[in-house]
C-alpha atoms as a PDB file:
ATOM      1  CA  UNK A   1       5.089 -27.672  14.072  1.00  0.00           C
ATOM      2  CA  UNK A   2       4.417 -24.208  15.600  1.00  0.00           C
ATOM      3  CA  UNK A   3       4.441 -21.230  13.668  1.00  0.00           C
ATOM      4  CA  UNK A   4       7.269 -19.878  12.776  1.00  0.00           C
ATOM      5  CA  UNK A   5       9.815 -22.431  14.432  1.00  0.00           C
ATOM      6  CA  UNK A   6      11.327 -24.148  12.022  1.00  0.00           C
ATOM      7  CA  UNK A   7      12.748 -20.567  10.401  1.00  0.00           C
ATOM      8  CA  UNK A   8      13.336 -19.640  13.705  1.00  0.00           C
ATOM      9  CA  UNK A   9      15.534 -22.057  14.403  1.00  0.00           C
ATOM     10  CA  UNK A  10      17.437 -21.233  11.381  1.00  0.00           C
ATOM     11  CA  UNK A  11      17.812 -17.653  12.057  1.00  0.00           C
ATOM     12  CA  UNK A  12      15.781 -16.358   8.978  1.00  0.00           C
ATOM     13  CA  UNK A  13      13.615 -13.062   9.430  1.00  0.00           C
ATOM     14  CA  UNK A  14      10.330 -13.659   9.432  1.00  0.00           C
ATOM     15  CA  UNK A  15       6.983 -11.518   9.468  1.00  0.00           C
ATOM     16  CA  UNK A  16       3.983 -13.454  10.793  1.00  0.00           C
ATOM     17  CA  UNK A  17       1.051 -12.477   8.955  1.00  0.00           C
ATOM     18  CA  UNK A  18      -2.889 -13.499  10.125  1.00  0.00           C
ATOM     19  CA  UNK A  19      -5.074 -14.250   6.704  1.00  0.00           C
ATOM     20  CA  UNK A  20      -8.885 -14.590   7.864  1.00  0.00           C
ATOM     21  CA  UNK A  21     -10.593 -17.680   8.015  1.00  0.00           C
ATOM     22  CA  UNK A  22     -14.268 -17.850   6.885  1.00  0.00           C
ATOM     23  CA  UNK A  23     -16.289 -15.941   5.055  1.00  0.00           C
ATOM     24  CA  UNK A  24     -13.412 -13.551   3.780  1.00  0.00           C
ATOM     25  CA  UNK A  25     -10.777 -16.289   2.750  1.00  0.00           C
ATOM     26  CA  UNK A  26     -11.899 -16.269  -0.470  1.00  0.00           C
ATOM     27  CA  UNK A  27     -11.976 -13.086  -1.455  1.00  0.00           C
ATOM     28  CA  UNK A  28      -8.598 -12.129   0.560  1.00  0.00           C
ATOM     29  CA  UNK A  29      -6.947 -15.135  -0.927  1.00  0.00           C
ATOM     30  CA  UNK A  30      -8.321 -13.932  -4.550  1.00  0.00           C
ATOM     31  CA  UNK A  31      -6.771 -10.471  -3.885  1.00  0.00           C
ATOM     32  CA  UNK A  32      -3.428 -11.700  -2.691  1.00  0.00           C
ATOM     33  CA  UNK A  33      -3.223 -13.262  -5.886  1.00  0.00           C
ATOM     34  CA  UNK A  34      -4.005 -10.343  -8.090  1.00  0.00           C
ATOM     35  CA  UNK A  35      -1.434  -8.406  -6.084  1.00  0.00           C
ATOM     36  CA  UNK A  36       1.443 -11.204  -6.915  1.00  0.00           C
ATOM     37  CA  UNK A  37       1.499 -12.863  -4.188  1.00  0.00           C
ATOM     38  CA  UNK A  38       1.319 -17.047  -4.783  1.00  0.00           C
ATOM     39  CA  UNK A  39      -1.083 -18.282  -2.278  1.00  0.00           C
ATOM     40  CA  UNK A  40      -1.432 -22.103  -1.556  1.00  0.00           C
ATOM     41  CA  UNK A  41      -3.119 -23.423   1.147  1.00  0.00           C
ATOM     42  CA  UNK A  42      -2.773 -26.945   2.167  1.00  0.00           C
ATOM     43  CA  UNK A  43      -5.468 -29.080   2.254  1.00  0.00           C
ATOM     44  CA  UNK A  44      -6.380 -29.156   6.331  1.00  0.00           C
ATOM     45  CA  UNK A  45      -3.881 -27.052   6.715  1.00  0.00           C
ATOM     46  CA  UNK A  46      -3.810 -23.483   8.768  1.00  0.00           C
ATOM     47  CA  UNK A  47      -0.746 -22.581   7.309  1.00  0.00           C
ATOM     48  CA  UNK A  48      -0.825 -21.342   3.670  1.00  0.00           C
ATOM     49  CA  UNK A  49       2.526 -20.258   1.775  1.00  0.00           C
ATOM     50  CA  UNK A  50       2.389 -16.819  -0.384  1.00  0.00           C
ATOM     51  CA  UNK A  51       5.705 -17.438  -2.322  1.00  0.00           C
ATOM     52  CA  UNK A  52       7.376 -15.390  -0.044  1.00  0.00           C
ATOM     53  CA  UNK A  53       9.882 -17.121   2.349  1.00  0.00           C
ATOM     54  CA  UNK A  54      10.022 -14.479   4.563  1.00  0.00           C
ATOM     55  CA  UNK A  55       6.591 -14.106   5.133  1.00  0.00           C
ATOM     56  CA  UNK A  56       4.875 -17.019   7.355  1.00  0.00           C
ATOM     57  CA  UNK A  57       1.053 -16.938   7.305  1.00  0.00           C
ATOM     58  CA  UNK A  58      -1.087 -18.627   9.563  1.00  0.00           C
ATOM     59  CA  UNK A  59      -5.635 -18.871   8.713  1.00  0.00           C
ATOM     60  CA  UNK A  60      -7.174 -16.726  12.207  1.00  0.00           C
ATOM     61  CA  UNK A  61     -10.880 -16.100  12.289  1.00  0.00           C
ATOM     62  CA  UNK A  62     -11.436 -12.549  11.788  1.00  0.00           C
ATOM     63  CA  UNK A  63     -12.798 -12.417  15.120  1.00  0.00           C
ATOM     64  CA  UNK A  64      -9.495 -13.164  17.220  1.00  0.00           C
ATOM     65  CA  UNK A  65      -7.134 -11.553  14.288  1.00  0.00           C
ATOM     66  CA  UNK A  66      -6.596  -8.076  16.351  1.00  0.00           C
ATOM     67  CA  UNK A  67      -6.594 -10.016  19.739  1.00  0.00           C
ATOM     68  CA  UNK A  68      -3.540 -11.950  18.476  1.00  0.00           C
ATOM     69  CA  UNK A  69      -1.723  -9.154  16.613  1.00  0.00           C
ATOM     70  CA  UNK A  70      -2.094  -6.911  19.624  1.00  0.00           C
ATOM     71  CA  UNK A  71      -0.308  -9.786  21.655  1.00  0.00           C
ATOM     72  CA  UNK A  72       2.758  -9.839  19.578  1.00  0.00           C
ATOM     73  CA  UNK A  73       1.358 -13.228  18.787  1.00  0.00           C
ATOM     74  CA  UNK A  74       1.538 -12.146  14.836  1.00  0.00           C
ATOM     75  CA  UNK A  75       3.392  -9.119  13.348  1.00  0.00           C
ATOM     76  CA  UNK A  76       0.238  -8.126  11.397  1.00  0.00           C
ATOM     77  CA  UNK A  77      -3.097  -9.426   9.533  1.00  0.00           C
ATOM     78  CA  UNK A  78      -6.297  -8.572   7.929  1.00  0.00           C
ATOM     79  CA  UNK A  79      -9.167  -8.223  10.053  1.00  0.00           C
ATOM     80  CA  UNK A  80     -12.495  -6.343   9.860  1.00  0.00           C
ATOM     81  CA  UNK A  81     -12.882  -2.959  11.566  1.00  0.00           C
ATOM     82  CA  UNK A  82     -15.705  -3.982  13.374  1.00  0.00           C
ATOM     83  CA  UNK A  83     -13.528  -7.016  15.156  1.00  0.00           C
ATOM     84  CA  UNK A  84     -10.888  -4.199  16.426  1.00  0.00           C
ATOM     85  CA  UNK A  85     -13.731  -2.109  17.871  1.00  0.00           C
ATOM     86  CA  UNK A  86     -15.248  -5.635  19.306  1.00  0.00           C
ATOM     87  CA  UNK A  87     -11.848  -6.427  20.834  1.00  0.00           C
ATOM     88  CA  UNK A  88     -10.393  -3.093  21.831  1.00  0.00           C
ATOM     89  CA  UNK A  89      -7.006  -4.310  20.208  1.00  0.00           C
ATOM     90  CA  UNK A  90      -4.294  -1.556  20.347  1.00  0.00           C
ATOM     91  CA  UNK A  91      -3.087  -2.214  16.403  1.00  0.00           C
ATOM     92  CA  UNK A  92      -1.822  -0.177  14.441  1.00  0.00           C
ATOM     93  CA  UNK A  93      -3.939   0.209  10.853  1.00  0.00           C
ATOM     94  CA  UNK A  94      -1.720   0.677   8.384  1.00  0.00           C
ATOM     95  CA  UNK A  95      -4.443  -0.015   5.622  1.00  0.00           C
ATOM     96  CA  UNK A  96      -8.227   0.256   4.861  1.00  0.00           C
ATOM     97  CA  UNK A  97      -8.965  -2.430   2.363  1.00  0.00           C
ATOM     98  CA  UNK A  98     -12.288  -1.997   0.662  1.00  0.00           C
ATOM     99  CA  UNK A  99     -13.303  -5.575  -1.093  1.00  0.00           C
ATOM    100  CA  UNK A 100     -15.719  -8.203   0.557  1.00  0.00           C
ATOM    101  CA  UNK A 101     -16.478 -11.709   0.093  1.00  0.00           C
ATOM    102  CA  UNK A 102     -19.135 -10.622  -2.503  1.00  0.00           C
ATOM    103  CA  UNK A 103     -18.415  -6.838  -4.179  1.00  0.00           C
ATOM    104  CA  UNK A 104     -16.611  -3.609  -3.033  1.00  0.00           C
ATOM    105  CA  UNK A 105     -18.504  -1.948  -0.463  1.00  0.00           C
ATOM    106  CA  UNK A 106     -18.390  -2.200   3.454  1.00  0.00           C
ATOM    107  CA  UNK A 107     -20.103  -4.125   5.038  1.00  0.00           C
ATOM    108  CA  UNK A 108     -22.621  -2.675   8.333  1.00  0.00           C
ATOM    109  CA  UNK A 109     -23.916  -4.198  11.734  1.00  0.00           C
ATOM    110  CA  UNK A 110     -27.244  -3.261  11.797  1.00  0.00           C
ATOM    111  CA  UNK A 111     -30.352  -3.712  14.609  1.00  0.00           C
ATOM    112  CA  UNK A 112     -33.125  -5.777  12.757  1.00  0.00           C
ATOM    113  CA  UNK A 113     -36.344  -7.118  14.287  1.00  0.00           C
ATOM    114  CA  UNK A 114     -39.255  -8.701  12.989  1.00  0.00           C
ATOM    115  CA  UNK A 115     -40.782  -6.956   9.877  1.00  0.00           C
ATOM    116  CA  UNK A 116     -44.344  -7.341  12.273  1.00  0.00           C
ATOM    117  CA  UNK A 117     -42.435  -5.907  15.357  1.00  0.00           C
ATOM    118  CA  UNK A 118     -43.622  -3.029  17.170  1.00  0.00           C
ATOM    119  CA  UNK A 119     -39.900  -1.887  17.498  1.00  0.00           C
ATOM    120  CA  UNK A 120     -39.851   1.143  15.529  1.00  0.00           C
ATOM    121  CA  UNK A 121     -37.148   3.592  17.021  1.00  0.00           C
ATOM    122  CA  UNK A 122     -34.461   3.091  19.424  1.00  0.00           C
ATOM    123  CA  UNK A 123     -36.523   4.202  22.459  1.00  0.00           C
ATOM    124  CA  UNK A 124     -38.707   0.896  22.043  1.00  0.00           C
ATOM    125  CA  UNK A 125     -35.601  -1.064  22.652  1.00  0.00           C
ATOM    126  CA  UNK A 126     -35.795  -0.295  26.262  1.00  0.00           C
ATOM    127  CA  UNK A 127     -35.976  -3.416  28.618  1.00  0.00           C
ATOM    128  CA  UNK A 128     -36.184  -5.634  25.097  1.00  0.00           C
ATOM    129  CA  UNK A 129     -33.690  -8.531  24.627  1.00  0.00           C
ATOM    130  CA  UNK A 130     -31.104  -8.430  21.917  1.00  0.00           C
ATOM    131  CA  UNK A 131     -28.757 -11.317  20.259  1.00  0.00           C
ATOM    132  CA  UNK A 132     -25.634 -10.431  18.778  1.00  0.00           C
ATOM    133  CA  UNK A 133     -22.111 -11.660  18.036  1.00  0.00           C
ATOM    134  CA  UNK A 134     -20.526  -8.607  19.193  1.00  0.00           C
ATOM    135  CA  UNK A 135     -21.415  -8.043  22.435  1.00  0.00           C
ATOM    136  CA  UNK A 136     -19.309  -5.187  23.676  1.00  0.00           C
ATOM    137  CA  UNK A 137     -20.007  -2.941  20.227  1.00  0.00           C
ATOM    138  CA  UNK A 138     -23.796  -3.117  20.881  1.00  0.00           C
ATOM    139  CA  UNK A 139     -23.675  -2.596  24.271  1.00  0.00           C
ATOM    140  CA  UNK A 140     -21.299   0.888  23.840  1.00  0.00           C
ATOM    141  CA  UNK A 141     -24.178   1.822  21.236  1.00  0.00           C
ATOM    142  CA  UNK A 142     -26.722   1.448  23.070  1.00  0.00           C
ATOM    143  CA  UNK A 143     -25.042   3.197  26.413  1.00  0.00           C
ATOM    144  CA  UNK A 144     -24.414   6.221  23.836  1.00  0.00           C
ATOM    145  CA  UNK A 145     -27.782   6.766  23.547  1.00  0.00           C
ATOM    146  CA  UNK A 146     -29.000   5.832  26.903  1.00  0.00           C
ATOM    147  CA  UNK A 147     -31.005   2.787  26.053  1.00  0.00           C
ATOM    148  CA  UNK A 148     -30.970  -0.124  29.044  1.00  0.00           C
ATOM    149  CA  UNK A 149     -31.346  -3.400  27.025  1.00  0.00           C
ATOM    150  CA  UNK A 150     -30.399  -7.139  27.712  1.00  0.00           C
ATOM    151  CA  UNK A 151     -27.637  -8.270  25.178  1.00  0.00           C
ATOM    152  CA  UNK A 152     -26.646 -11.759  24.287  1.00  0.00           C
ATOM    153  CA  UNK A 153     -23.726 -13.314  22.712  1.00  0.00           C
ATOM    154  CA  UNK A 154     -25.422 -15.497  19.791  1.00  0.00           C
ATOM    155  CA  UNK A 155     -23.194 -18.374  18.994  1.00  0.00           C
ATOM    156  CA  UNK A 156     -24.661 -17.801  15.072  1.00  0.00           C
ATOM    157  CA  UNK A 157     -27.902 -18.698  13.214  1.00  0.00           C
ATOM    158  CA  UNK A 158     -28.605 -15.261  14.566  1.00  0.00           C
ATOM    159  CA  UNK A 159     -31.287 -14.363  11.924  1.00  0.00           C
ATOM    160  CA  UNK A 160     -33.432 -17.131  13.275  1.00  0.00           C
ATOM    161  CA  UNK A 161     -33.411 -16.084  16.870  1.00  0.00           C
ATOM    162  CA  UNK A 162     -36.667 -13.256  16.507  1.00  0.00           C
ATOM    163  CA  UNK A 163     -38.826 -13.204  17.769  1.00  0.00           C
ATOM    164  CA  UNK A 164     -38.517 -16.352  19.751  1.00  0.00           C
ATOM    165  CA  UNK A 165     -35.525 -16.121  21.462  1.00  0.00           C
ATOM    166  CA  UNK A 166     -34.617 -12.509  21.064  1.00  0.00           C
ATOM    167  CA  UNK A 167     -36.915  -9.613  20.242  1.00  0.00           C
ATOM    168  CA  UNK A 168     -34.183  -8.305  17.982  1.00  0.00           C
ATOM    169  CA  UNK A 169     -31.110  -8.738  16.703  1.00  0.00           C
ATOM    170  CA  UNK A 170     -27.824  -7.244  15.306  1.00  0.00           C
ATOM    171  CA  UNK A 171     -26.169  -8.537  12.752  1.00  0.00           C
ATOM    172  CA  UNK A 172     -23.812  -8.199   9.545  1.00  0.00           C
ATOM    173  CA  UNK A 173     -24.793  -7.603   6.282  1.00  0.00           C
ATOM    174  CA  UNK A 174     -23.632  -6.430   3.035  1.00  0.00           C
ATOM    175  CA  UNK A 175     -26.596  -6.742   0.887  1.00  0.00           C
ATOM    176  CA  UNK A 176     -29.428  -7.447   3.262  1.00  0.00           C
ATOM    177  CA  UNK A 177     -30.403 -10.508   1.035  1.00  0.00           C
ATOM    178  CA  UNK A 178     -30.080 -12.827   4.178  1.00  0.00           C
ATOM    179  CA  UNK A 179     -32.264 -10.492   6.406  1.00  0.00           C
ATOM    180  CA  UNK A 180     -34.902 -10.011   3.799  1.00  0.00           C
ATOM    181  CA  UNK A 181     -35.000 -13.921   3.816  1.00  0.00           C
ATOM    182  CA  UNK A 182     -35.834 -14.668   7.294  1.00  0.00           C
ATOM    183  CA  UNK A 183     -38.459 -12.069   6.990  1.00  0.00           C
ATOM    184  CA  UNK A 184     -36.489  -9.130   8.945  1.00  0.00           C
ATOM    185  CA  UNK A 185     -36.431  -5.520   9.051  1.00  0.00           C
ATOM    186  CA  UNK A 186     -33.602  -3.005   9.435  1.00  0.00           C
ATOM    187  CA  UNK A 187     -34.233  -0.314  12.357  1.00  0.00           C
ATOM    188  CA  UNK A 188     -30.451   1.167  12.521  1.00  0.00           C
ATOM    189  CA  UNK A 189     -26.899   0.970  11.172  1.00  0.00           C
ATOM    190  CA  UNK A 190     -24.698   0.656  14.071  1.00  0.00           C
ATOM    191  CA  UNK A 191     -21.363   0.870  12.123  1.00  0.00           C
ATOM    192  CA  UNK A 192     -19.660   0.590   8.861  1.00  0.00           C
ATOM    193  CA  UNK A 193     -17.298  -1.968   8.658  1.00  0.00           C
ATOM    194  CA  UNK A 194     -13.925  -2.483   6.029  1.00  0.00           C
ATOM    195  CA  UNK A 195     -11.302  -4.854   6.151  1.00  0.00           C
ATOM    196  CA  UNK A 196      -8.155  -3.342   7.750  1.00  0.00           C
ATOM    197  CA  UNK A 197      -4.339  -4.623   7.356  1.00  0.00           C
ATOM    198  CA  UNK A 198      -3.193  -4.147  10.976  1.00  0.00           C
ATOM    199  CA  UNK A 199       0.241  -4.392  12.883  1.00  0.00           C
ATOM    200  CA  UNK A 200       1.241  -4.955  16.010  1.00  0.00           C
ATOM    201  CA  UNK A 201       2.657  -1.529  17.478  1.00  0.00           C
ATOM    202  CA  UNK A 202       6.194  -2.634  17.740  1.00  0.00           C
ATOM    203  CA  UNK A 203       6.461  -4.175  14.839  1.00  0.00           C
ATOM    204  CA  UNK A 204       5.004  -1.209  13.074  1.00  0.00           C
ATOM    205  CA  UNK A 205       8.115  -0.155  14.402  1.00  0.00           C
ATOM    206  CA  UNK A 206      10.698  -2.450  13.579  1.00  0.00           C
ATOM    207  CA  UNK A 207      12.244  -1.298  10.175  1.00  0.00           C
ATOM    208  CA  UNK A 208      12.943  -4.760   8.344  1.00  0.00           C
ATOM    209  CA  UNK A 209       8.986  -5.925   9.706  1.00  0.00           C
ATOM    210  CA  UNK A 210       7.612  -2.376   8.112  1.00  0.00           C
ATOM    211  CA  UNK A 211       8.859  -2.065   4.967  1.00  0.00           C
ATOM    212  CA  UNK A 212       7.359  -5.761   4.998  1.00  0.00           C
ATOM    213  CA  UNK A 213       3.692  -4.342   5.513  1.00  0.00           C
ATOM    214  CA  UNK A 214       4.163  -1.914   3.653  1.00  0.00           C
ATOM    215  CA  UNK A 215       5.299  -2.869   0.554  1.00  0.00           C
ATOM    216  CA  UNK A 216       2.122  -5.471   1.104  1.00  0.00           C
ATOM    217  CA  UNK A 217      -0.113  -2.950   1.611  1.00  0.00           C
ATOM    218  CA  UNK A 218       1.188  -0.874  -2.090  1.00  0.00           C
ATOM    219  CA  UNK A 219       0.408  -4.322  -3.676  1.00  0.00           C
ATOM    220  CA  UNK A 220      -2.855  -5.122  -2.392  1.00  0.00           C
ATOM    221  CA  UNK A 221      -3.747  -1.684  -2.364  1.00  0.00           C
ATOM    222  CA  UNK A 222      -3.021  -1.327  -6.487  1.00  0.00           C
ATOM    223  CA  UNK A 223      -4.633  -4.663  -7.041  1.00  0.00           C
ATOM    224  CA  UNK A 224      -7.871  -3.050  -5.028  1.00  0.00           C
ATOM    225  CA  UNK A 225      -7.561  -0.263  -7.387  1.00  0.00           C
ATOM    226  CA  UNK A 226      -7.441  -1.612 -10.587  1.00  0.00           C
ATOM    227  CA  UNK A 227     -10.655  -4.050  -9.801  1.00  0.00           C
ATOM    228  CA  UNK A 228     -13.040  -3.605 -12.922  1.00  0.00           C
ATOM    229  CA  UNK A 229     -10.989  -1.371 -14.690  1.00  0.00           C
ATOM    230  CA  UNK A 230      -9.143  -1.990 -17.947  1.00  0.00           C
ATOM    231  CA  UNK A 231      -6.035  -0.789 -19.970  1.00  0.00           C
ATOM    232  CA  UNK A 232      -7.207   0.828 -23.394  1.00  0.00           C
ATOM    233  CA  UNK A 233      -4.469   1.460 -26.274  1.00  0.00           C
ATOM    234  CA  UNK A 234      -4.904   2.907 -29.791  1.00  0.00           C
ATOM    235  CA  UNK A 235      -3.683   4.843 -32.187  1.00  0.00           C
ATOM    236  CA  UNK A 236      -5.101   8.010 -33.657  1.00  0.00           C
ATOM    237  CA  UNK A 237      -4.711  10.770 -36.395  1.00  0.00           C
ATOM    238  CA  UNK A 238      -3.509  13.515 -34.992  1.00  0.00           C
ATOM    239  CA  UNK A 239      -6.154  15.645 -36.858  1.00  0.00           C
ATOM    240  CA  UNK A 240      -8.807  13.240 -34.841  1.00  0.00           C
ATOM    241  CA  UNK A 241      -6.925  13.976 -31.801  1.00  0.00           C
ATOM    242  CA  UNK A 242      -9.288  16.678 -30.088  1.00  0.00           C
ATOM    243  CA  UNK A 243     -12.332  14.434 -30.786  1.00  0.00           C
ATOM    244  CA  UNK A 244     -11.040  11.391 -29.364  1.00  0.00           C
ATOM    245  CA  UNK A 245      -9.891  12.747 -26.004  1.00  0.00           C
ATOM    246  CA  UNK A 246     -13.081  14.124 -25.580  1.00  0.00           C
ATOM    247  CA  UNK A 247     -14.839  10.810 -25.365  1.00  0.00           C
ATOM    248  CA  UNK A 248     -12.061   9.009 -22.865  1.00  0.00           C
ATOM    249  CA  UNK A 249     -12.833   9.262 -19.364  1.00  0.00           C
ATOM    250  CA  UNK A 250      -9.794   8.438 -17.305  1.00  0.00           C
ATOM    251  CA  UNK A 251      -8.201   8.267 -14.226  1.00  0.00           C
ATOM    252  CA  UNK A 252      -5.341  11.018 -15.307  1.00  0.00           C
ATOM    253  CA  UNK A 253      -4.881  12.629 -18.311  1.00  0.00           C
ATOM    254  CA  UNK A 254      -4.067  10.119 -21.449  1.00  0.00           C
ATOM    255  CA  UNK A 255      -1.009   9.470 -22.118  1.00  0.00           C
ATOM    256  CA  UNK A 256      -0.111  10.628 -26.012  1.00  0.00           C
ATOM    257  CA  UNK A 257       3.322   9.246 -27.137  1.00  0.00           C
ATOM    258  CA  UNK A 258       4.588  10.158 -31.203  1.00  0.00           C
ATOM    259  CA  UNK A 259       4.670   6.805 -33.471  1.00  0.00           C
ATOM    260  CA  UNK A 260       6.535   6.527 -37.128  1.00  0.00           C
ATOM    261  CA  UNK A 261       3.911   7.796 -38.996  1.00  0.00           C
ATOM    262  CA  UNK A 262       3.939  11.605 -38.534  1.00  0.00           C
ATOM    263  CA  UNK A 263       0.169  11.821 -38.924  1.00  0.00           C
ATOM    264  CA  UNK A 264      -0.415   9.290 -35.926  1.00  0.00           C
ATOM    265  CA  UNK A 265      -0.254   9.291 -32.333  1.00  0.00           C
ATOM    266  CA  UNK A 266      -0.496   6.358 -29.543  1.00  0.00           C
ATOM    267  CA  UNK A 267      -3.022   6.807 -26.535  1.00  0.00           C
ATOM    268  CA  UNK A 268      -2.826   5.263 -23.631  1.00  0.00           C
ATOM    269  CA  UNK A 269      -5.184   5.379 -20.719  1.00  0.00           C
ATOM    270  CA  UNK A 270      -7.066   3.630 -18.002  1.00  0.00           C
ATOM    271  CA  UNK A 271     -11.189   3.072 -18.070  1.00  0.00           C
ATOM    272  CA  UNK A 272     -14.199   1.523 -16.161  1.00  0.00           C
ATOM    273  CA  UNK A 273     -14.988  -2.161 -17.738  1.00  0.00           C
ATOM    274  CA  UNK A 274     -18.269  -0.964 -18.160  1.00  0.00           C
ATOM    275  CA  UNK A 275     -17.480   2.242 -20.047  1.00  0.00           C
ATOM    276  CA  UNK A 276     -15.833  -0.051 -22.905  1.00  0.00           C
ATOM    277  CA  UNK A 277     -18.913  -1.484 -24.549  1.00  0.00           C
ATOM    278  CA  UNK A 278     -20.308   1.793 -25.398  1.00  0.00           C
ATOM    279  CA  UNK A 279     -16.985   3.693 -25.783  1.00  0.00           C
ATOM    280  CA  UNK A 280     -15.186   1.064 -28.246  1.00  0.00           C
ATOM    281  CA  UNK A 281     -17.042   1.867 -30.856  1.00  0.00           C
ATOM    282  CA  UNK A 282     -17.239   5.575 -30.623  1.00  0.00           C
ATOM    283  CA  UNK A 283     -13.932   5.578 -30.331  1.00  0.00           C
ATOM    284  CA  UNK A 284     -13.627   3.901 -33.567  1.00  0.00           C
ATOM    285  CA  UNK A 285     -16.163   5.921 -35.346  1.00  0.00           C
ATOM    286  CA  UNK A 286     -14.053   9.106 -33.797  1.00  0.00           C
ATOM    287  CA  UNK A 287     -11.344   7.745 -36.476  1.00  0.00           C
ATOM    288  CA  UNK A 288      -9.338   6.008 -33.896  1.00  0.00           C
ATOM    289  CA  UNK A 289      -7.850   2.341 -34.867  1.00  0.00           C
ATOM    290  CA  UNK A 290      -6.042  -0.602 -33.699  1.00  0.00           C
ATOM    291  CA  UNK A 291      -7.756  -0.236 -30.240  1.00  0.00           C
ATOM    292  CA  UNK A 292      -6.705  -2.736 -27.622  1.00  0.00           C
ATOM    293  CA  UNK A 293      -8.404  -3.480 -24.175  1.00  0.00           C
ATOM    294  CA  UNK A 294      -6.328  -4.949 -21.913  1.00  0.00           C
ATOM    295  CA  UNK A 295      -7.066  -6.512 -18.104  1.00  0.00           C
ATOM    296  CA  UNK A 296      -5.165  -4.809 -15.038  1.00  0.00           C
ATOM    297  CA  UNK A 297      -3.504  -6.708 -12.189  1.00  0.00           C
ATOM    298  CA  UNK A 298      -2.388  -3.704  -9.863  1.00  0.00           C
ATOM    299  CA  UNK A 299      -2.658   0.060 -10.152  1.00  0.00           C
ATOM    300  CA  UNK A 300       0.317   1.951  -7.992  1.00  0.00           C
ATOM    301  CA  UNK A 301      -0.554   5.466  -7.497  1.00  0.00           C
END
């Protein structure tokens, strides 16, 4: 059945929504969760349902994502930054979503060769042969700064290709693990790269499709912002106050609410995960008790 016709057919609103296929699916899929969103995909299926029947998602390789959602083809999706550049799409970004498939940071197409190459700067690259899945980004970088070099789309296995079949090579990373492997060295970062939640342009304009994304983007956004933090609760004497708020780092000032006890007050505030094993306990030594750390989903600014 194609996507999107049998709702369609019944006259039901519906926003077509790219999730990326590969490397990210995990991690996307694991995010969509933590924002509220019930994600079940099939098994061999392309289509996985988010417990939302107006929203209709379809599994795109990150590659083609802005391709399609500059066609019309989908409303919106998640794609890298790097893959709009790549493509040219005209999207709209509504969102730039900083997770990965393994921690928070971007990820970056760099130019690696051979840790025994004599490629040291960029100049050396003239006249050289370089393998690459995106083509058209490497050759605009390389026309920036006047360098004449033969690029090559590399169908993957790219780290292997040096010196061989390529005298170097640019490629993704996020922790350079994979490049270190295959006994490579990093020359230059070409670009920075984040996950993006992109629209096509008119249905960025289309009220009922907008407040859609958007209201997507607030959730996924808050769960983003509450990764590795943690609720803290407890109560204090109120002649302890001073001392204790000196010791809690947070996001905003802590929230201090009255409790039965005229001598007590409740705290309330938001920490790092890692801040709590050393700030528990001086907390409690502080005079502060019945301290409870609790996980956060979502965190709406």
């Amino acid at each position: 059945m194609a996507l999107g016709s049998e709702r369609t057919n019944r006259r039901v609103r519906v926003l077509r929504f790219g999730m990326p296929k590969g490397s990210l699916q995990d991690a996307t899929v694991a995010l969509f969760e933590r924002a509220g969103y019930r994600v079940r995909i099939p098994e061999r299926s392309y289509f996985p349902s988010i417990g939302d029947d107006e929203i209709e998602c379809v599994l795109i390789r990150a590659q083609e994502m802005a391709r399609y959602v500059d066609e019309g083809v989908l409303d919106g999706g998640i794609t890298g930054h790097d893959w709009i550049l790549e493509t040219r799409a005209r999207v709209r970004e509504l969102a730039d979503l900083r997770y990965s498939k393994a921690s928070m940071r971007p990820v970056r197409w760099v130019l690696a060769v051979p840790e025994n190459s004599r490629i040291r700067k960029l100049s050396d690259l003239e006249g050289k042969r370089i393998a690459t899945e995106v083509v058209g980004l490497t050759r605009r970088w390389l026309k920036q700064h006047g360098i004449k070099a033969r690029v090559e789309f590399s169908w993957g296995a790219t780290e292997v290709k040096p010196p061989l079949l390529a005298d170097a090579i640019v490629e993704v990373t996020e922790t350079g693990s994979s490049l270190s492997a295959n006994k490579l060295r990093i020359v230059e970062t070409l670009l920075e790269s984040t996950p993006r939640l992109i629209a096509n342009r008119k249905a960025a304009e289309d009220p009922w499709k907008r407040r859609k994304l958007d209201r997507m983007v607030l959730l996924l956004q808050g769960a983003i912002d509450a990764e590795g933090r943690a609720g803290l609760m407890l109560n204090v004497p109120k002649d302890r106050l001073g001392k204790v708020l000196e010791l809690l780092p947070a996001l905003a000032s802590p929230t201090v609410s009255p409790l039965a006890d005229a001598e007590m007050v409740a705290v309330s505030t938001i920490i790092e995960q890692s801040q709590s094993r050393e700030l528990l306990p001086a907390l409690k030594e502080a005079g502060a008790s019945g301290i409870v750390e609790f996980p956060l989903n979502k965190i709406l600014y």
